[in-house]
PDB file of N, CA and C in Angstrom:
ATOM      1  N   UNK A   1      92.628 291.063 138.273  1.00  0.00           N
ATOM      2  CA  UNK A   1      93.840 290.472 138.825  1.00  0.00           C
ATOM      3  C   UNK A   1      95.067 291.292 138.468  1.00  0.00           C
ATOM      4  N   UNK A   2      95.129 291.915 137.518  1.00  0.00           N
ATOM      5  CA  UNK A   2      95.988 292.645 137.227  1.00  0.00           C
ATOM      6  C   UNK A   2      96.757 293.929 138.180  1.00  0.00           C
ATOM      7  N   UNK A   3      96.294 294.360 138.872  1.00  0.00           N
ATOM      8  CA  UNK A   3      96.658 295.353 139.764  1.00  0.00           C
ATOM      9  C   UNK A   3      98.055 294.270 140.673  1.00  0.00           C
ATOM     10  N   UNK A   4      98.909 295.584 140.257  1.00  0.00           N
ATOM     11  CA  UNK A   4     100.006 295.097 140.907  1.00  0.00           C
ATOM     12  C   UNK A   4     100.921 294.438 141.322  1.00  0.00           C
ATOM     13  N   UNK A   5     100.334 294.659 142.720  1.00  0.00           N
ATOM     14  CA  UNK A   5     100.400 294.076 143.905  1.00  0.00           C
ATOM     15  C   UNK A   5     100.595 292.004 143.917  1.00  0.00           C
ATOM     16  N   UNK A   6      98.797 292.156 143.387  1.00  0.00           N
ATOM     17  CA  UNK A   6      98.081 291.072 143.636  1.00  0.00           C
ATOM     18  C   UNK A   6      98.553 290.328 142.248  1.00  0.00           C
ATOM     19  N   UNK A   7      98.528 290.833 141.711  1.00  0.00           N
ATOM     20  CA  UNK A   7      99.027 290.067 140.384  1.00  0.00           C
ATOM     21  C   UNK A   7     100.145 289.223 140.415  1.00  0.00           C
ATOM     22  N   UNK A   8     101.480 290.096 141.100  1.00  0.00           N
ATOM     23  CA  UNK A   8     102.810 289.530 141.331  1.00  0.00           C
ATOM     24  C   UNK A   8     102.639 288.357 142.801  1.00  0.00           C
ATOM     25  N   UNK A   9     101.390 288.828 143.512  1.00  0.00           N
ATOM     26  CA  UNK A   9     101.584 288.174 144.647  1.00  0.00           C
ATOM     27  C   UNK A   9     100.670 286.553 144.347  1.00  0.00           C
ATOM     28  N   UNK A  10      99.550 286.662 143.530  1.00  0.00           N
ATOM     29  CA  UNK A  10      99.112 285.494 142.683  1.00  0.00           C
ATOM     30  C   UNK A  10     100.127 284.809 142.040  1.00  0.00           C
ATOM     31  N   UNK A  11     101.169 285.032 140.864  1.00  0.00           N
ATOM     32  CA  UNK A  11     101.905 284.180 140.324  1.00  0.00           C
ATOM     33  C   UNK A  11     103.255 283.255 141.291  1.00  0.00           C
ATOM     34  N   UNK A  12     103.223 284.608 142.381  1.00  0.00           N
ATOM     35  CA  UNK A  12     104.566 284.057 143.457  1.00  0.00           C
ATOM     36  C   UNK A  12     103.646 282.883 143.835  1.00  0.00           C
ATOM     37  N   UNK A  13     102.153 282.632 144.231  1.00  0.00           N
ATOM     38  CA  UNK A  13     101.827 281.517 145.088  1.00  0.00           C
ATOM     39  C   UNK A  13     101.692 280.384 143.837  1.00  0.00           C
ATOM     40  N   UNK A  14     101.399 280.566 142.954  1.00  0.00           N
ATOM     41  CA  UNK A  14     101.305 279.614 141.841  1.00  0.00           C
ATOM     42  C   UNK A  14     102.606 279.013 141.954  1.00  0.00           C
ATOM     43  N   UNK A  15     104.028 279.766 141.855  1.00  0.00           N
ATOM     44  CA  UNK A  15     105.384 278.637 141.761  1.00  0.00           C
ATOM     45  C   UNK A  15     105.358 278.265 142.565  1.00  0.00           C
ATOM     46  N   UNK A  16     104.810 278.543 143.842  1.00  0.00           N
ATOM     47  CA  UNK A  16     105.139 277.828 145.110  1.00  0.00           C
ATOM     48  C   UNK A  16     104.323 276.611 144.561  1.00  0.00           C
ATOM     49  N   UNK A  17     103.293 276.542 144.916  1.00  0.00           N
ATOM     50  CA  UNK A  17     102.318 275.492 144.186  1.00  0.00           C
ATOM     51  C   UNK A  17     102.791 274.661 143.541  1.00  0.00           C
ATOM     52  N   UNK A  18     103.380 275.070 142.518  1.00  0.00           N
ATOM     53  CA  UNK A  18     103.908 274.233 141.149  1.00  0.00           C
ATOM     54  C   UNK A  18     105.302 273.593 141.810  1.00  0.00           C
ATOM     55  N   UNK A  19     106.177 273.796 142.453  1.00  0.00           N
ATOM     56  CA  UNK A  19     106.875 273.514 143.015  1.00  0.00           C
ATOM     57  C   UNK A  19     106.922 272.536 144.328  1.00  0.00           C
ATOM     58  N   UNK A  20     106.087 272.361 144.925  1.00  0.00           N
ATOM     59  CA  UNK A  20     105.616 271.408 145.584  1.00  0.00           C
ATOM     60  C   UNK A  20     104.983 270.628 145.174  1.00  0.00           C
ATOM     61  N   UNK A  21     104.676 270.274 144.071  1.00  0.00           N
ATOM     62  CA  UNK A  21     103.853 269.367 143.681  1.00  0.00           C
ATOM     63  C   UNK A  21     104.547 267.996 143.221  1.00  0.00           C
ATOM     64  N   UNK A  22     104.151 266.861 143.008  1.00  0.00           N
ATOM     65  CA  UNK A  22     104.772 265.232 142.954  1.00  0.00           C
ATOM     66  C   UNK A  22     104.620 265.919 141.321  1.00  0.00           C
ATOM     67  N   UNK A  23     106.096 265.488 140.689  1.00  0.00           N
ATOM     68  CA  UNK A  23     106.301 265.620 139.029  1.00  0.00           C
ATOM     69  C   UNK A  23     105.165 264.796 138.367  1.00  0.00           C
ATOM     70  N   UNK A  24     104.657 263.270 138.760  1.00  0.00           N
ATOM     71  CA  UNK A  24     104.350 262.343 138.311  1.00  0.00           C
ATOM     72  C   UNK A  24     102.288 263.134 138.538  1.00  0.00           C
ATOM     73  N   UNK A  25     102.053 263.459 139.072  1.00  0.00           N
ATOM     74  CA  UNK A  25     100.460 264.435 139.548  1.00  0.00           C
ATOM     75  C   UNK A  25     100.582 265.666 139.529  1.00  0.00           C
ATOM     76  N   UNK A  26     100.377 266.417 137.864  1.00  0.00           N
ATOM     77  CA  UNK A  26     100.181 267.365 138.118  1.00  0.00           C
ATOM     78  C   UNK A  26      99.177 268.523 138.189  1.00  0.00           C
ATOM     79  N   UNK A  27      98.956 268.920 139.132  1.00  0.00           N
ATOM     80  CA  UNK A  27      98.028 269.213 139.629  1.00  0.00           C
ATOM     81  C   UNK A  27      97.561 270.725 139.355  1.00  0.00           C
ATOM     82  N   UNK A  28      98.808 271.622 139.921  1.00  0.00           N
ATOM     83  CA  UNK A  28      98.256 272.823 139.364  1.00  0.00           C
ATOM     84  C   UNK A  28      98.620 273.314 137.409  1.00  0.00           C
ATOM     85  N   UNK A  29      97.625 273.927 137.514  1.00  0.00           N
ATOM     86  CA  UNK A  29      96.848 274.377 136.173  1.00  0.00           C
ATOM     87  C   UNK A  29      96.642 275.972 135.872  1.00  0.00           C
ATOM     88  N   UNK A  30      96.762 277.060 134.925  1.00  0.00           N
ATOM     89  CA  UNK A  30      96.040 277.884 134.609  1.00  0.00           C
ATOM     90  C   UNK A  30      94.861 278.123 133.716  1.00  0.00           C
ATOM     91  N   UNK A  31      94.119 278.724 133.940  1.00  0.00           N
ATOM     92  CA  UNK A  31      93.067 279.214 133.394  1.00  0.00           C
ATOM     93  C   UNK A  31      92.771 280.687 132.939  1.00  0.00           C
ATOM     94  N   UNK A  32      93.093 280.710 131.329  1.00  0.00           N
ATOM     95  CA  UNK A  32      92.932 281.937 130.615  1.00  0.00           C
ATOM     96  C   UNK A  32      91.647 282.414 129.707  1.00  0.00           C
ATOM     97  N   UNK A  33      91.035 282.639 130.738  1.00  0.00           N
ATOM     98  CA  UNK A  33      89.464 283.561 130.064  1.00  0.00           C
ATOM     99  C   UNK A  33      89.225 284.504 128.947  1.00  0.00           C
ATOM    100  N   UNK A  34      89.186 284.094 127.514  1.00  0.00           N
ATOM    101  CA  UNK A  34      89.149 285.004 126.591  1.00  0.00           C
ATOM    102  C   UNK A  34      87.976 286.094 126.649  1.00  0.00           C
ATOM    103  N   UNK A  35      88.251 287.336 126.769  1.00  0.00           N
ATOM    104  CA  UNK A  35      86.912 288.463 126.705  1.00  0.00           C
ATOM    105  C   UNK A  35      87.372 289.744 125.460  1.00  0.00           C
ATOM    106  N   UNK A  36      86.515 288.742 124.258  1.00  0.00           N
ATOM    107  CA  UNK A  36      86.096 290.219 123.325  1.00  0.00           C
ATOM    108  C   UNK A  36      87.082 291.469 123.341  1.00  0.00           C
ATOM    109  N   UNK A  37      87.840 291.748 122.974  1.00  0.00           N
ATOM    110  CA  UNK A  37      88.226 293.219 122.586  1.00  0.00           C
ATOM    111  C   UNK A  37      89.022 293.944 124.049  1.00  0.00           C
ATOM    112  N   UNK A  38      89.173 292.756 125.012  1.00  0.00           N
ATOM    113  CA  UNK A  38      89.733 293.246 126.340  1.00  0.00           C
ATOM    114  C   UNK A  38      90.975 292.260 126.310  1.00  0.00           C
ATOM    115  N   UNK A  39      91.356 291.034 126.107  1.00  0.00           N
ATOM    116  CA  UNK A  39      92.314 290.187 126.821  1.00  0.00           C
ATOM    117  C   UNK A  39      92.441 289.260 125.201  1.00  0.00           C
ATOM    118  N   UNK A  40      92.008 289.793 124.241  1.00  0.00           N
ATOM    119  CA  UNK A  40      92.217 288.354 123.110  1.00  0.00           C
ATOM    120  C   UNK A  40      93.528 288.615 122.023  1.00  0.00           C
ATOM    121  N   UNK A  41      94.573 289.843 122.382  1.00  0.00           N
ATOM    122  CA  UNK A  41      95.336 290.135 121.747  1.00  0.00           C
ATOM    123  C   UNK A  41      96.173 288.652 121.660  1.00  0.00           C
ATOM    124  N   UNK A  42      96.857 288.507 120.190  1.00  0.00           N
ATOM    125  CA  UNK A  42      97.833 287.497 119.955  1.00  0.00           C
ATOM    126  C   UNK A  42      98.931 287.606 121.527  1.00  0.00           C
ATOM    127  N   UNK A  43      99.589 288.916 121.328  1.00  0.00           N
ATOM    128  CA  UNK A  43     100.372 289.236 122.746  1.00  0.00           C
ATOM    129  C   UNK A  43     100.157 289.114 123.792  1.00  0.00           C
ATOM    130  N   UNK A  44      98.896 289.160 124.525  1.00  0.00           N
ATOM    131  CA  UNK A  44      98.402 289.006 125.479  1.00  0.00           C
ATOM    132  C   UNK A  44      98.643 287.252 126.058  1.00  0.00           C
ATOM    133  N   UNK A  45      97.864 286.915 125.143  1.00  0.00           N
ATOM    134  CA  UNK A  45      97.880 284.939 125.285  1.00  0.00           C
ATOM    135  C   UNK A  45      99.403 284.555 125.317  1.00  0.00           C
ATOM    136  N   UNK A  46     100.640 285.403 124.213  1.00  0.00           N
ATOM    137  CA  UNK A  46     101.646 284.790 124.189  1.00  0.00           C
ATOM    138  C   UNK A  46     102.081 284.727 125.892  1.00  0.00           C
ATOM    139  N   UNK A  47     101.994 286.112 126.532  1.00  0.00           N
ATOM    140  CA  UNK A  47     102.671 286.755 127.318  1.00  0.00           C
ATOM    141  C   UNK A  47     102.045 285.858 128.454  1.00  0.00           C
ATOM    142  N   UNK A  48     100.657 285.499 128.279  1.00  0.00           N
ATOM    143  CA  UNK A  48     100.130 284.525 129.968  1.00  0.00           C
ATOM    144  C   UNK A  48     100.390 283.650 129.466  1.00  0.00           C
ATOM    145  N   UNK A  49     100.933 282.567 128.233  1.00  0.00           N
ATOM    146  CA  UNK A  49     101.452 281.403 128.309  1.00  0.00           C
ATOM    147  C   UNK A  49     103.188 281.213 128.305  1.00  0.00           C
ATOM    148  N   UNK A  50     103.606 282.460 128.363  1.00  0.00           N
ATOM    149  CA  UNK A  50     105.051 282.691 128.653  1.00  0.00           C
ATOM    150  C   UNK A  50     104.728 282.618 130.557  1.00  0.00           C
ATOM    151  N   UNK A  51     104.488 283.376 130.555  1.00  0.00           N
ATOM    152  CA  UNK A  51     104.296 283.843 132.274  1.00  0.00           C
ATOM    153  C   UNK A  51     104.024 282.362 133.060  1.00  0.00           C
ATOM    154  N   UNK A  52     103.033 281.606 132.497  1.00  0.00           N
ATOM    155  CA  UNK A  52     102.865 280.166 132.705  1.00  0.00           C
ATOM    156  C   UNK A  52     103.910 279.108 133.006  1.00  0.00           C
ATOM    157  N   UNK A  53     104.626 279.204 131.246  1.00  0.00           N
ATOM    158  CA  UNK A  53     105.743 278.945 131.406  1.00  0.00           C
ATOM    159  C   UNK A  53     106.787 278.638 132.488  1.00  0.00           C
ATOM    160  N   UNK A  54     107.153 280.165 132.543  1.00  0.00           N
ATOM    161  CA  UNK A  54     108.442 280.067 133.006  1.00  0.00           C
ATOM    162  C   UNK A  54     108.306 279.546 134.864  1.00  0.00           C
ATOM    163  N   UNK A  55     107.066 278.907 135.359  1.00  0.00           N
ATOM    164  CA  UNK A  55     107.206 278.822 136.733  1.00  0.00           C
ATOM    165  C   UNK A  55     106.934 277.098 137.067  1.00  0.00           C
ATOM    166  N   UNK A  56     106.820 276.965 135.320  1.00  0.00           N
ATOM    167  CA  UNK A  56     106.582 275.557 135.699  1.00  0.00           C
ATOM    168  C   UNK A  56     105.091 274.747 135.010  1.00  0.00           C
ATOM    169  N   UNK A  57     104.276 275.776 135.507  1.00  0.00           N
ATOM    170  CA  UNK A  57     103.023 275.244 134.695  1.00  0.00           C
ATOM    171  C   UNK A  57     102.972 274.389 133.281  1.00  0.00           C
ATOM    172  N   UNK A  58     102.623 273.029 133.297  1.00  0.00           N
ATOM    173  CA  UNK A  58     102.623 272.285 131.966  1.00  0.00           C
ATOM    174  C   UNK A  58     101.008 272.152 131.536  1.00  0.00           C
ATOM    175  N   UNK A  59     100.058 272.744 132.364  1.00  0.00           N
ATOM    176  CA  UNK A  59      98.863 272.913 131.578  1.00  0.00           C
ATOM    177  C   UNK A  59      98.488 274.258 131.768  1.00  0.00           C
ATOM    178  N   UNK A  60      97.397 274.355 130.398  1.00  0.00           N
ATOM    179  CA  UNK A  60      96.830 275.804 130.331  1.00  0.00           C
ATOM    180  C   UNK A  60      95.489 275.445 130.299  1.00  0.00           C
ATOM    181  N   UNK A  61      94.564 276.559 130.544  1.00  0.00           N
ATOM    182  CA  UNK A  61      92.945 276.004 130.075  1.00  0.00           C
ATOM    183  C   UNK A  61      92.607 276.932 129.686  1.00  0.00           C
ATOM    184  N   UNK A  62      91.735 277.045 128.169  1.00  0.00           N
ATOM    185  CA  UNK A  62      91.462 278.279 128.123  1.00  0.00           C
ATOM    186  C   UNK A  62      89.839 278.377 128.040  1.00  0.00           C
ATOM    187  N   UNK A  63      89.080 279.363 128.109  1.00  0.00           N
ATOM    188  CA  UNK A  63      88.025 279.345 128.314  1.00  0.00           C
ATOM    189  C   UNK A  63      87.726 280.541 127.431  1.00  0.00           C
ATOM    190  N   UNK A  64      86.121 280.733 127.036  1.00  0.00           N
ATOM    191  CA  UNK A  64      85.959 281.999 126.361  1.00  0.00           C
ATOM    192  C   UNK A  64      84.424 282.961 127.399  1.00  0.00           C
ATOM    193  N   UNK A  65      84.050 284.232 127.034  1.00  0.00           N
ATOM    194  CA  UNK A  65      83.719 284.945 127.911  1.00  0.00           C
ATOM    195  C   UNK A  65      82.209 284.578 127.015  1.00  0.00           C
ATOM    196  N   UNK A  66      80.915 283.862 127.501  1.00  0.00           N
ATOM    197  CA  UNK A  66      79.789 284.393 126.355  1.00  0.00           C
ATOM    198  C   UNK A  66      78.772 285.412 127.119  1.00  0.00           C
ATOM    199  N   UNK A  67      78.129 286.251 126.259  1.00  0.00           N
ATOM    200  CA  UNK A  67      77.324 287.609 126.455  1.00  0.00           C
ATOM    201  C   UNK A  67      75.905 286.575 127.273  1.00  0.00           C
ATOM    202  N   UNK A  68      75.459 287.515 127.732  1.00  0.00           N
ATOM    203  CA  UNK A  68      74.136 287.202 128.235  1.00  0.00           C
ATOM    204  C   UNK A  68      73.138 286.182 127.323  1.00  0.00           C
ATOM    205  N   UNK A  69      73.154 286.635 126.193  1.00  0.00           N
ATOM    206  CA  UNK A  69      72.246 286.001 124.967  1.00  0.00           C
ATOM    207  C   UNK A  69      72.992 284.691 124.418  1.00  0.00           C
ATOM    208  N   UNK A  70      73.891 284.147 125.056  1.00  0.00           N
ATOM    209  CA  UNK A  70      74.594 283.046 124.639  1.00  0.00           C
ATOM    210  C   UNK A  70      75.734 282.947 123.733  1.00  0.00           C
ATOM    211  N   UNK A  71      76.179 284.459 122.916  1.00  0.00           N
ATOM    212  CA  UNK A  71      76.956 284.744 121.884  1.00  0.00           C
ATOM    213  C   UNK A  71      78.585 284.305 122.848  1.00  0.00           C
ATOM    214  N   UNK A  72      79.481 283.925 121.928  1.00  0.00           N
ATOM    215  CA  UNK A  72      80.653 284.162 122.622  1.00  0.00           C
ATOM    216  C   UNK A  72      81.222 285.490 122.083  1.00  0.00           C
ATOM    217  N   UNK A  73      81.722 286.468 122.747  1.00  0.00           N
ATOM    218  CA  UNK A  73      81.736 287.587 122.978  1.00  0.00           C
ATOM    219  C   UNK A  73      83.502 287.664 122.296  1.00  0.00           C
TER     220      UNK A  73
END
């Protein structure tokens, strides 16, 4: 998701989203996939729950990445 383009053009549809939505149902949500030694920096999480933040989003979800053998990675 990161490329660009698509990245900036993903978060623009998220405020839209978040912005149409009834205050009282809220509906849209993110989802932050932790993966091992790629995305688990302290900075990283601050920066997608800043990014979250600032468009409105009041939930986060986070999830973790596990290896084939069941390990979480």
């Amino acid at each position: 998701m990161k490329q660009a383009d698509t990245y900036d053009r993903l978060w623009g549809n998220l405020e839209k989203y978040v912005a149409a939505q009834n205050e009282n149902k809220m509906q849209v949500k993110t989802k932050f996939v932790l993966y091992s030694g790629v995305n688990d920096s302290e900075e990283q999480i601050d920066a997608f729950l800043e990014k979250s933040k600032s468009i409105g989003i009041k939930q986060v979800i986070f999830g973790m990445k596990a290896s084939e053998n069941g390990n979480v990675e």
